[in-house]
N, C-alpha and C. Protein backbone atom coordinates (compact mmCIF):
# COMPACT_ATOMS: atom_id res chain seq x y z
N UNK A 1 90.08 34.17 134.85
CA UNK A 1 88.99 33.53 134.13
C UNK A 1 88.73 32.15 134.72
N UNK A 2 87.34 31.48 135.03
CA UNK A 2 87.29 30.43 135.41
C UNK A 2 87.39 29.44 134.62
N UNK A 3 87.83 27.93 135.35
CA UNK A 3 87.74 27.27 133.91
C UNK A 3 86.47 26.27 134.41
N UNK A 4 85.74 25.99 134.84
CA UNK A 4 84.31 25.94 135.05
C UNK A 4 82.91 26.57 135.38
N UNK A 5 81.81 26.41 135.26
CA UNK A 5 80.50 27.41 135.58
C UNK A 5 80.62 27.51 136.81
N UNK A 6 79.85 28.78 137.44
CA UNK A 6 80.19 28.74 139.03
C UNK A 6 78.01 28.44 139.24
N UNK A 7 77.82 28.06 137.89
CA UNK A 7 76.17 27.88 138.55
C UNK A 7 75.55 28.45 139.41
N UNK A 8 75.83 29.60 139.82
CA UNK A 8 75.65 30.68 140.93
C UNK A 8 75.25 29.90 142.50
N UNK A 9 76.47 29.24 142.44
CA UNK A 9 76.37 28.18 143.85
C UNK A 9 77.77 28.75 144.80
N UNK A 10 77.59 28.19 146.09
CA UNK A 10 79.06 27.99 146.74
C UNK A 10 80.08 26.40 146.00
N UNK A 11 80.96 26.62 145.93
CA UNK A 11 81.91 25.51 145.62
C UNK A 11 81.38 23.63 146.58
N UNK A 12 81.20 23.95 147.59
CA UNK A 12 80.80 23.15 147.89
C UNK A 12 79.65 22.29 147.58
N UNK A 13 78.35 23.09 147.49
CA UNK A 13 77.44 22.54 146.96
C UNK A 13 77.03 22.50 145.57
N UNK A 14 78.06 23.49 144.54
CA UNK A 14 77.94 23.15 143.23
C UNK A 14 78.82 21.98 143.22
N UNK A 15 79.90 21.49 144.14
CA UNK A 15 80.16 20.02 143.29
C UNK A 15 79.38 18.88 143.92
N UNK A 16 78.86 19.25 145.09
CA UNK A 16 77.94 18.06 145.60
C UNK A 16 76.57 17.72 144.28
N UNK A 17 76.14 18.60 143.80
CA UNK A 17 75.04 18.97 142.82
C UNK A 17 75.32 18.40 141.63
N UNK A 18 76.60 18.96 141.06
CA UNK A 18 77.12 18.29 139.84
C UNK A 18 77.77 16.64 140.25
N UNK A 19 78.10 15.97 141.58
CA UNK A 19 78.09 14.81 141.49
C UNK A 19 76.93 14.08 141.64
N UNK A 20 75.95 14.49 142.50
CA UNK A 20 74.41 13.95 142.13
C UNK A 20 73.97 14.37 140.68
N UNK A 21 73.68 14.67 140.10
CA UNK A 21 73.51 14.83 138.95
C UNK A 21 74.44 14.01 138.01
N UNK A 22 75.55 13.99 138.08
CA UNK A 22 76.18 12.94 137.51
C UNK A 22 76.28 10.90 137.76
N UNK A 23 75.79 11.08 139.14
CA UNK A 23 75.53 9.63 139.19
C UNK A 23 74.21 9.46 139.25
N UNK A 24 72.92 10.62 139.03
CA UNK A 24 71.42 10.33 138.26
C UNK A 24 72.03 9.74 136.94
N UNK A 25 72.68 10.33 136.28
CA UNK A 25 72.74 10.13 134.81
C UNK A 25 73.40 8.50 134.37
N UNK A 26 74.28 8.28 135.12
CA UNK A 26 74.76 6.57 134.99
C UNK A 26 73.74 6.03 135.58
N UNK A 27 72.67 6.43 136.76
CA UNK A 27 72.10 4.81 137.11
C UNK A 27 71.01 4.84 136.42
N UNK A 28 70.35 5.90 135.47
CA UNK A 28 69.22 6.51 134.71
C UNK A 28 69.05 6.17 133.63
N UNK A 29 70.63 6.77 132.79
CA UNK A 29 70.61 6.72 131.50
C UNK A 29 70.21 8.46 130.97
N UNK A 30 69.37 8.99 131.79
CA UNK A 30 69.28 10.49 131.64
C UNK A 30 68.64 11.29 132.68
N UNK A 31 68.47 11.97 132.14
CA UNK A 31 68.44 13.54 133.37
C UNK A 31 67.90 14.69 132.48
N UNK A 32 67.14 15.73 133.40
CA UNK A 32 66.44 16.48 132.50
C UNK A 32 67.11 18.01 133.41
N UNK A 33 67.84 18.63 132.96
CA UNK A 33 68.10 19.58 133.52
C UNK A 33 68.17 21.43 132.96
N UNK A 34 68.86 21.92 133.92
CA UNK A 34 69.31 23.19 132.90
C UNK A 34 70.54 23.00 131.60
N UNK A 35 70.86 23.95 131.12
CA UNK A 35 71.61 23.85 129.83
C UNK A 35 73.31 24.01 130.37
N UNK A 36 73.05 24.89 131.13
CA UNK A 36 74.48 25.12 132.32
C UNK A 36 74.96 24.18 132.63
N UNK A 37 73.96 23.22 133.53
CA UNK A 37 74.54 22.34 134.16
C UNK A 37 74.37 21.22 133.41
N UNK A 38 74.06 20.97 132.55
CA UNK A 38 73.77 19.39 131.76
C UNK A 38 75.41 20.01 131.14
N UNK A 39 75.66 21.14 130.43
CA UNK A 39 77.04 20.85 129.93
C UNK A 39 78.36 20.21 130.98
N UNK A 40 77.91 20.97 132.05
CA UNK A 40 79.26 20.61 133.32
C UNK A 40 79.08 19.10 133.06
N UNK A 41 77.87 18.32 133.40
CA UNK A 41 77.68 17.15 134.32
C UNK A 41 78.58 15.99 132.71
N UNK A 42 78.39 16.84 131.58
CA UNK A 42 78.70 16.19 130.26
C UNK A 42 80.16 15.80 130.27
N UNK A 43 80.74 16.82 130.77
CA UNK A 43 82.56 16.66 130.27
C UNK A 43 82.83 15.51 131.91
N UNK A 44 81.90 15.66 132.80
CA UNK A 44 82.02 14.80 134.16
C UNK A 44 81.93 13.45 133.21
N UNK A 45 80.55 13.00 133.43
CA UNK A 45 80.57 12.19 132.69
C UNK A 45 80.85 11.70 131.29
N UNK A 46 81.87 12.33 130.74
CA UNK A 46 82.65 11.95 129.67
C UNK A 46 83.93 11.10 130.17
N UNK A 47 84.13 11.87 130.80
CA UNK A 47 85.66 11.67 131.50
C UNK A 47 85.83 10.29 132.64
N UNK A 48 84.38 10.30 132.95
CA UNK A 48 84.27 9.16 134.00
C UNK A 48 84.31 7.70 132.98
N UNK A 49 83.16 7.87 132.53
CA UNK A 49 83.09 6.79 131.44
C UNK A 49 84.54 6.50 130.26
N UNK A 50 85.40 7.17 130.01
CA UNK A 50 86.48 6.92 129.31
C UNK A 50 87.32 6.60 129.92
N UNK A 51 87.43 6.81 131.45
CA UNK A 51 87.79 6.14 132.19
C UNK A 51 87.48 4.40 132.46
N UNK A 52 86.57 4.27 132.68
CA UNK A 52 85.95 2.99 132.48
C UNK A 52 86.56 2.28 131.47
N UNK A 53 86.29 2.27 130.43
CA UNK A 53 86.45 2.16 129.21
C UNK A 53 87.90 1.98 128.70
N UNK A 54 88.58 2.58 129.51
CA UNK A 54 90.31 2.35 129.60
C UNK A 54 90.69 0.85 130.29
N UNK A 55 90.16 1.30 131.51
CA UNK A 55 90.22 0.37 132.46
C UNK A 55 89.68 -0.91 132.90
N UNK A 56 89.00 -1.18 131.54
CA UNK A 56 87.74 -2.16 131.74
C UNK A 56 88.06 -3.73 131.97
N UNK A 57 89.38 -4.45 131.67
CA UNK A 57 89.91 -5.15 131.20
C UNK A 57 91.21 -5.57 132.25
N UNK A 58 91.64 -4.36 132.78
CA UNK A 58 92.30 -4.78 133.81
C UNK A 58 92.60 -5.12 135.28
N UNK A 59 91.98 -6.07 135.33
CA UNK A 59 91.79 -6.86 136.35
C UNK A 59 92.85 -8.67 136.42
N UNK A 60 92.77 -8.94 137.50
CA UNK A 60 92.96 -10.54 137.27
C UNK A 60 91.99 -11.70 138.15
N UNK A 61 91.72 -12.27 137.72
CA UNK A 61 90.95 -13.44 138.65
C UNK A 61 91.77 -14.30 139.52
N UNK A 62 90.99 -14.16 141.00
CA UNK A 62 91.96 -15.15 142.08
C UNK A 62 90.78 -15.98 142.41
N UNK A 63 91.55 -16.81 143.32
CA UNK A 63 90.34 -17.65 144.30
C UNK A 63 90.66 -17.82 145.64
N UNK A 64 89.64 -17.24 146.40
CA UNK A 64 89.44 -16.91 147.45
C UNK A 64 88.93 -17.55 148.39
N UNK A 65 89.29 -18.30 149.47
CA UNK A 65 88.85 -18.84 150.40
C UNK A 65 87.37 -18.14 151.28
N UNK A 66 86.25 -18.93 151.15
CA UNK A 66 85.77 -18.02 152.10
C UNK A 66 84.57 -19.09 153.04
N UNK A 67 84.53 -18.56 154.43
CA UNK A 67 83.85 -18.85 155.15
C UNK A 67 82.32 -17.72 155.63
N UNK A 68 81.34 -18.94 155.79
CA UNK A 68 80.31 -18.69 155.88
C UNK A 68 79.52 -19.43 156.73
N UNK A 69 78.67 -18.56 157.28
CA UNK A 69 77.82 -19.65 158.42
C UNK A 69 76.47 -20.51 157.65
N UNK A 70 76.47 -21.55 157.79
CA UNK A 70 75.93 -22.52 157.18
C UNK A 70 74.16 -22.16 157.35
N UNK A 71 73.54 -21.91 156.08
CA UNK A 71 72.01 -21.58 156.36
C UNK A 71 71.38 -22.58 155.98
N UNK A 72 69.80 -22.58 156.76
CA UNK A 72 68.66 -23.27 156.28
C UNK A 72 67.83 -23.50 155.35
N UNK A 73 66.85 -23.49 154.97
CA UNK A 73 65.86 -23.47 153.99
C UNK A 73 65.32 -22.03 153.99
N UNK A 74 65.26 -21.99 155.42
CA UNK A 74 63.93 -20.77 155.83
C UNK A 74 65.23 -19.04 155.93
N UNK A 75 66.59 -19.85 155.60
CA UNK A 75 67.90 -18.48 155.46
C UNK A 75 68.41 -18.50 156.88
N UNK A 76 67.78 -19.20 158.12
CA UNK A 76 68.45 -18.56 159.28
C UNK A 76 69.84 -19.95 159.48
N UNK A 77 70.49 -19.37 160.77
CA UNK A 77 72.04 -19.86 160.78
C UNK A 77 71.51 -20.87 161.27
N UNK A 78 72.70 -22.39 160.63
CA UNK A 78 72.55 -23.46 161.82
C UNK A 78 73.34 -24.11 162.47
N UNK A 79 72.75 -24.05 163.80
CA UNK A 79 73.28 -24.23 165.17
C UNK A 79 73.62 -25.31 165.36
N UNK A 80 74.34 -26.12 166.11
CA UNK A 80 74.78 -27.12 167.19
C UNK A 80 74.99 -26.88 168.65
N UNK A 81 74.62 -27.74 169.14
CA UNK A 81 74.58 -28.03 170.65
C UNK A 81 76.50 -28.27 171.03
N UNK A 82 76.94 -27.72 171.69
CA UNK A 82 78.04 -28.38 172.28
C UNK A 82 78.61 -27.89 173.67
N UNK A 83 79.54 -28.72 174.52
CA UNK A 83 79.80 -28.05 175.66
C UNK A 83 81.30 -27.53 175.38
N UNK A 84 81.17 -26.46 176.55
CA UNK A 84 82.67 -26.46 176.42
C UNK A 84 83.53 -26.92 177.53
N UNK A 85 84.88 -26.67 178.35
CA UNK A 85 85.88 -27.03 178.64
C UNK A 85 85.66 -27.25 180.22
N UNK A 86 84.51 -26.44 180.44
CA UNK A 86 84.24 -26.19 182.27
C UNK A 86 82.79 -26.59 182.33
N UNK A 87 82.20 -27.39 181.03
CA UNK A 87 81.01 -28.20 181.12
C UNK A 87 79.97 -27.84 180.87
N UNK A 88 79.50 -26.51 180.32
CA UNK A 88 78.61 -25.59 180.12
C UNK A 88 78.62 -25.80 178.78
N UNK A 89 76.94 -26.01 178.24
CA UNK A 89 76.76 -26.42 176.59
C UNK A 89 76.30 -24.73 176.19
N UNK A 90 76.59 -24.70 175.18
CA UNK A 90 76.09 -23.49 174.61
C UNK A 90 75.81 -23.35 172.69
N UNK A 91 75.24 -23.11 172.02
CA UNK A 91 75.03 -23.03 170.87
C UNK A 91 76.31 -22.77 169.73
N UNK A 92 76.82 -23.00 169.09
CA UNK A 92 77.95 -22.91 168.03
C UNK A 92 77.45 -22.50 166.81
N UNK A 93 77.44 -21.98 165.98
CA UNK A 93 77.10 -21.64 164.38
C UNK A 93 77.83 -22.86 163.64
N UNK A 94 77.16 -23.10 162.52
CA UNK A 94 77.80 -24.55 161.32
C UNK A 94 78.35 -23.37 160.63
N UNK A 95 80.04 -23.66 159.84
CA UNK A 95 79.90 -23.07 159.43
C UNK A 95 80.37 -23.89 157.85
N UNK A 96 80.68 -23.23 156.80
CA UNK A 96 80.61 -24.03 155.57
C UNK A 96 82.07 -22.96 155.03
N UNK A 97 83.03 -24.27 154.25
CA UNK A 97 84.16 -23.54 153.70
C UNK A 97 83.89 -23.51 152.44
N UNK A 98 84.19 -22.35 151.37
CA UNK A 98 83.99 -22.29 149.82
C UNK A 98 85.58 -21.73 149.41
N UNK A 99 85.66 -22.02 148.09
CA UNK A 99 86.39 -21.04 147.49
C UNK A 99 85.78 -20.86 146.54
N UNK A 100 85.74 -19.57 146.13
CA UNK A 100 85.41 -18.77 145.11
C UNK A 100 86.32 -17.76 144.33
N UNK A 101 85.93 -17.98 143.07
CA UNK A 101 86.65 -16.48 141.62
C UNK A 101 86.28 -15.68 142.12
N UNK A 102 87.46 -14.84 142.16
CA UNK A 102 86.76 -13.35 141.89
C UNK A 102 87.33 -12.03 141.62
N UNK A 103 87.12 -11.12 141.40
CA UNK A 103 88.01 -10.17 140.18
C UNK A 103 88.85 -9.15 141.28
N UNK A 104 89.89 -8.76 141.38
CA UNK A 104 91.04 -8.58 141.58
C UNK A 104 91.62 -7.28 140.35
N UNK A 105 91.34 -6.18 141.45
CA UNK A 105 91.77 -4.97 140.68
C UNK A 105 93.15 -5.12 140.47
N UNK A 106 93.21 -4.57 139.65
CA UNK A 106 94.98 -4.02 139.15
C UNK A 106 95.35 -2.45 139.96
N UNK A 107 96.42 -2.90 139.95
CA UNK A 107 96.83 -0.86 140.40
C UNK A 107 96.45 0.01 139.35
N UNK A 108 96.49 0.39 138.76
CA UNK A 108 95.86 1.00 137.39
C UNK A 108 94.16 0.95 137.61
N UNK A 109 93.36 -0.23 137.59
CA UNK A 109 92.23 0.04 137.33
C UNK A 109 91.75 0.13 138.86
N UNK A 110 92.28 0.01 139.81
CA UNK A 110 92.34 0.64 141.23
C UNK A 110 92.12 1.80 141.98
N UNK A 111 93.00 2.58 140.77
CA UNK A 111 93.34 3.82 141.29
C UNK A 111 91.79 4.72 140.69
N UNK A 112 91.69 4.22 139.03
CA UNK A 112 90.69 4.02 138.64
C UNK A 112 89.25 4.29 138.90
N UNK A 113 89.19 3.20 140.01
CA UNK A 113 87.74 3.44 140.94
C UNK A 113 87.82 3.81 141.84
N UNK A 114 89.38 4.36 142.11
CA UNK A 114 88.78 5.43 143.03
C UNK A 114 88.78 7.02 142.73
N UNK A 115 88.99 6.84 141.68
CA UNK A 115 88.66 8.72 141.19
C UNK A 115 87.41 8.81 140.84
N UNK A 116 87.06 7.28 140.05
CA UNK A 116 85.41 7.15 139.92
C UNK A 116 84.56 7.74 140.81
N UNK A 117 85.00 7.64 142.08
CA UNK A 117 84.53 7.18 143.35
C UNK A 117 84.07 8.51 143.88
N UNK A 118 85.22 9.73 143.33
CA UNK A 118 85.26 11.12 144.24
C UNK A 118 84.51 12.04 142.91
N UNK A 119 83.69 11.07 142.09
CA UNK A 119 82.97 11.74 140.96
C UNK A 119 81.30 11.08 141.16
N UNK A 120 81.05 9.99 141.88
CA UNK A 120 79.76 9.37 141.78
C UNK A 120 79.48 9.04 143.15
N UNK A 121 78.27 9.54 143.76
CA UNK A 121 77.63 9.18 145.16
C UNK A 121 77.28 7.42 145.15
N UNK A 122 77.59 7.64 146.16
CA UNK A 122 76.98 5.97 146.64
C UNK A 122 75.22 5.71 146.72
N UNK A 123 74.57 4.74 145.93
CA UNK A 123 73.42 4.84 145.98
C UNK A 123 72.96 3.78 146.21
N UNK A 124 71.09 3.62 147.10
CA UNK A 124 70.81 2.63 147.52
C UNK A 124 69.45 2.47 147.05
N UNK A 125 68.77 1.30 146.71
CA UNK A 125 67.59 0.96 145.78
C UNK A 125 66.29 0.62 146.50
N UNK A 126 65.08 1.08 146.06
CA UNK A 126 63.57 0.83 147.10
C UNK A 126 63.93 -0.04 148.60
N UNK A 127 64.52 -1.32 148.78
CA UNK A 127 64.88 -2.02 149.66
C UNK A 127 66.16 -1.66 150.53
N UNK A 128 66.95 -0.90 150.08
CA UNK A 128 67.93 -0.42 151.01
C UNK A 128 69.54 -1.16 150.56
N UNK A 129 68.92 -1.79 149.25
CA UNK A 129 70.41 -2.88 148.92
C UNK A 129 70.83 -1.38 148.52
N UNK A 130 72.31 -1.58 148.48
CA UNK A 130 73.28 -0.83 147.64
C UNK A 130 73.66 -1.08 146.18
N UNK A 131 73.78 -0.22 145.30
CA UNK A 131 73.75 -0.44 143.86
C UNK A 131 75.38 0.00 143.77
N UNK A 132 76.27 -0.74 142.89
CA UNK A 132 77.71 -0.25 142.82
C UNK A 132 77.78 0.10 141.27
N UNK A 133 77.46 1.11 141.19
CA UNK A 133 77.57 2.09 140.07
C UNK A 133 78.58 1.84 139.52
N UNK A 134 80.44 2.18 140.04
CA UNK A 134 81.54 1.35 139.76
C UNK A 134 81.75 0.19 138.83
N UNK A 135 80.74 -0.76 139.49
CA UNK A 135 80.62 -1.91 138.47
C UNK A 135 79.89 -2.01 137.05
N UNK A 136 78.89 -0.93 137.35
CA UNK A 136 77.78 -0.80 136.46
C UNK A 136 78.55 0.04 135.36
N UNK A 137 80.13 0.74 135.70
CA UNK A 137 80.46 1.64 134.45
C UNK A 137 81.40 0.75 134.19
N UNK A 138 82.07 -0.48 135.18
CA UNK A 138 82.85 -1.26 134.32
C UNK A 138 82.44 -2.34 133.14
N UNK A 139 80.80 -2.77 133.72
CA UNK A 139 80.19 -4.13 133.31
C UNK A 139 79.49 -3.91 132.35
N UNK A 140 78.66 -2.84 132.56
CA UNK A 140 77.41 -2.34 131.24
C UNK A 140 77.80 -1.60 130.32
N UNK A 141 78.56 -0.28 130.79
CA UNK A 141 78.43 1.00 130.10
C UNK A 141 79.88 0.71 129.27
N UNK A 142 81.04 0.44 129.98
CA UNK A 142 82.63 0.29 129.29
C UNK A 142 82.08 -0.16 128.17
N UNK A 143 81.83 -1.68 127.97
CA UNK A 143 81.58 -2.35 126.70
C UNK A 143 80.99 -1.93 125.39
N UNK A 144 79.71 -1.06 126.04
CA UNK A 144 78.48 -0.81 125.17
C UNK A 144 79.63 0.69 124.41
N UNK A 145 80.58 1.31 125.10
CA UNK A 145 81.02 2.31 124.37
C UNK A 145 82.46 2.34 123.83
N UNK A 146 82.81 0.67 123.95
CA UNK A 146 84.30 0.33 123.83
C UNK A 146 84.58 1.16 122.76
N UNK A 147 84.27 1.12 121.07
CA UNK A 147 84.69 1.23 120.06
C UNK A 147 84.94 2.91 119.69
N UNK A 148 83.76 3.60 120.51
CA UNK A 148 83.99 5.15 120.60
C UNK A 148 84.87 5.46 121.13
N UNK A 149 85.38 6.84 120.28
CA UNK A 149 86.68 7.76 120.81
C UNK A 149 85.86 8.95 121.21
N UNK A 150 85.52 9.42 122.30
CA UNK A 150 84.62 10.54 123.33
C UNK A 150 82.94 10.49 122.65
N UNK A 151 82.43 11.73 123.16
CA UNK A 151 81.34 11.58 122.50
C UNK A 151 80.01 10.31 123.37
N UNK A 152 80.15 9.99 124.36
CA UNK A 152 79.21 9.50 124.88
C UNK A 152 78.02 9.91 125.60
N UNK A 153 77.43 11.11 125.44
CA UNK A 153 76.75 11.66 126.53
C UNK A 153 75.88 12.62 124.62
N UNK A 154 74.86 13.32 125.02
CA UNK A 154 74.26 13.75 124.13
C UNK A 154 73.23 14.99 124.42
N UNK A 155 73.13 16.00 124.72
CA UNK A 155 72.09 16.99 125.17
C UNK A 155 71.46 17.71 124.26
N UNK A 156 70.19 17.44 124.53
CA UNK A 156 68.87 17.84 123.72
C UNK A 156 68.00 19.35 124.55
N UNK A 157 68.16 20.27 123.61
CA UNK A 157 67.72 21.15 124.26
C UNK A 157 65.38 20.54 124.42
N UNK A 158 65.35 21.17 125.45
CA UNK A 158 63.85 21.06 125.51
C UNK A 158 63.07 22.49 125.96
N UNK A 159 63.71 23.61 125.60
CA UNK A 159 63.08 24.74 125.53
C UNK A 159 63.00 25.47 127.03
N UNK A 160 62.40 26.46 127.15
CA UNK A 160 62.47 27.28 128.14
C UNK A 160 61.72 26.71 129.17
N UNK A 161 61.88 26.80 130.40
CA UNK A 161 61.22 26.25 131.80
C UNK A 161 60.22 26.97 132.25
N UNK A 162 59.08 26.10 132.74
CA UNK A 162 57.81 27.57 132.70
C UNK A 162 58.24 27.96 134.28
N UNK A 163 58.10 28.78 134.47
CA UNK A 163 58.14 29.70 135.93
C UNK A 163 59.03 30.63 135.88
N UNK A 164 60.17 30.59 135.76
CA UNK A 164 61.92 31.17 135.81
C UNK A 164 62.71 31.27 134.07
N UNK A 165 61.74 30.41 133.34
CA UNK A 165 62.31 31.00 131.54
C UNK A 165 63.56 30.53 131.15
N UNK A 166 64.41 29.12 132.35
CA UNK A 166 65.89 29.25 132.18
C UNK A 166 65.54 27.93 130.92
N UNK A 167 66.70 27.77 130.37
CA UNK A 167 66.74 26.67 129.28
C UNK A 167 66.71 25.40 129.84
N UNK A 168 65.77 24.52 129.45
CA UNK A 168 66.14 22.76 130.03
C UNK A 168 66.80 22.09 128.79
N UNK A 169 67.56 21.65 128.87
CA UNK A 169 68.33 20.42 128.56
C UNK A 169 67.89 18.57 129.10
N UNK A 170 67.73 17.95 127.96
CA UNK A 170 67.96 16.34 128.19
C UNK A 170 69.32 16.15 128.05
N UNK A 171 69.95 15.50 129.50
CA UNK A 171 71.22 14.88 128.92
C UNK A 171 71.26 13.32 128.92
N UNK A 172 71.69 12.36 127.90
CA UNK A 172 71.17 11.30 127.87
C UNK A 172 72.56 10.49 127.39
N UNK A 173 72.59 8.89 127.72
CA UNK A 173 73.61 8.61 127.41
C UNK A 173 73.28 8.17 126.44
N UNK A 174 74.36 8.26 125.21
CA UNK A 174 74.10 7.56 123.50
C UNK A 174 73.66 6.12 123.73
């Protein structure tokens, strides 16, 4: 007996499917799917987010040395003139020393993001920045569902699909 749907897929691309579908649903908030698969993507994202939600807290703050090349007004690097040792001048970058906070996984909430990790695709926004979902289930979503014990995810049937008759499902986060 299986203990998941086989969605009439190969293994491979039913979990590639059910992890896109599962990281639509965190950067969304919802997803409009079949009834099959909105249940799979449910206990996914149950499990991801209670994860979170465990882990939300453990971290520690360090401070970090960091170097950077010194920018302009207009963002580009700035230069100096200097020679070097055999008399030849050539351009140098300025560069600027900081230290900065900054959050410092624990082994625990480590290990954490990275199971997150082998459950949610990496995604990138109109401009090509990268969005860290990771953060978005430690920073937004953990908090908003601290006080709940499971139960975060919610599917609304929306009736039969015109063409093929299969059931759609809303799955939406509470």
């Amino acid at each position: 007996m299986a203990i998941n749907r086989k969605l009439g897929r190969p293994t491979d691309i039913r979990n590639s499917m059910l992890k896109t579908l599962t990281t639509d649903l965190i950067l969304h908030g919802k997803i409009e799917t079949t009834e099959a698969r909105a249940k799979e993507v449910k206990a996914i994202a149950d499990s991801v987010i209670s994860l979170a939600i465990k882990e939300k807290d453990n971290y520690e703050t360090v401070e970090v040395k960091v170097v950077k090349a010194k920018l302009d007004s207009k963002g580009n690097k700035v230069t100096e003139l200097t020679k070097s040792k055999n008399g030849n001048e050539y351009l140098k970058v300025e560069k600027e020393k900081k230290i900065e906070k900054r959050q410092k996984d624990l082994p625990s909430r480590l290990n954490a993001r990275r199971k997150m990790m082998t459950k949610i695709n990496k995604v990138k926004d109109e401009k090509g920045n990268n969005i860290d979902l990771i953060a978005k289930l430690f920073n937004e979503i953990a908090p908003k569902y601290e006080g709940r014990v499971g139960g975060y995810t919610r599917i609304v049937k929306a009736g039969p699909r015109r063409g093929d008759g299969a059931e759609v499902a809303i799955l939406q986060l509470i």
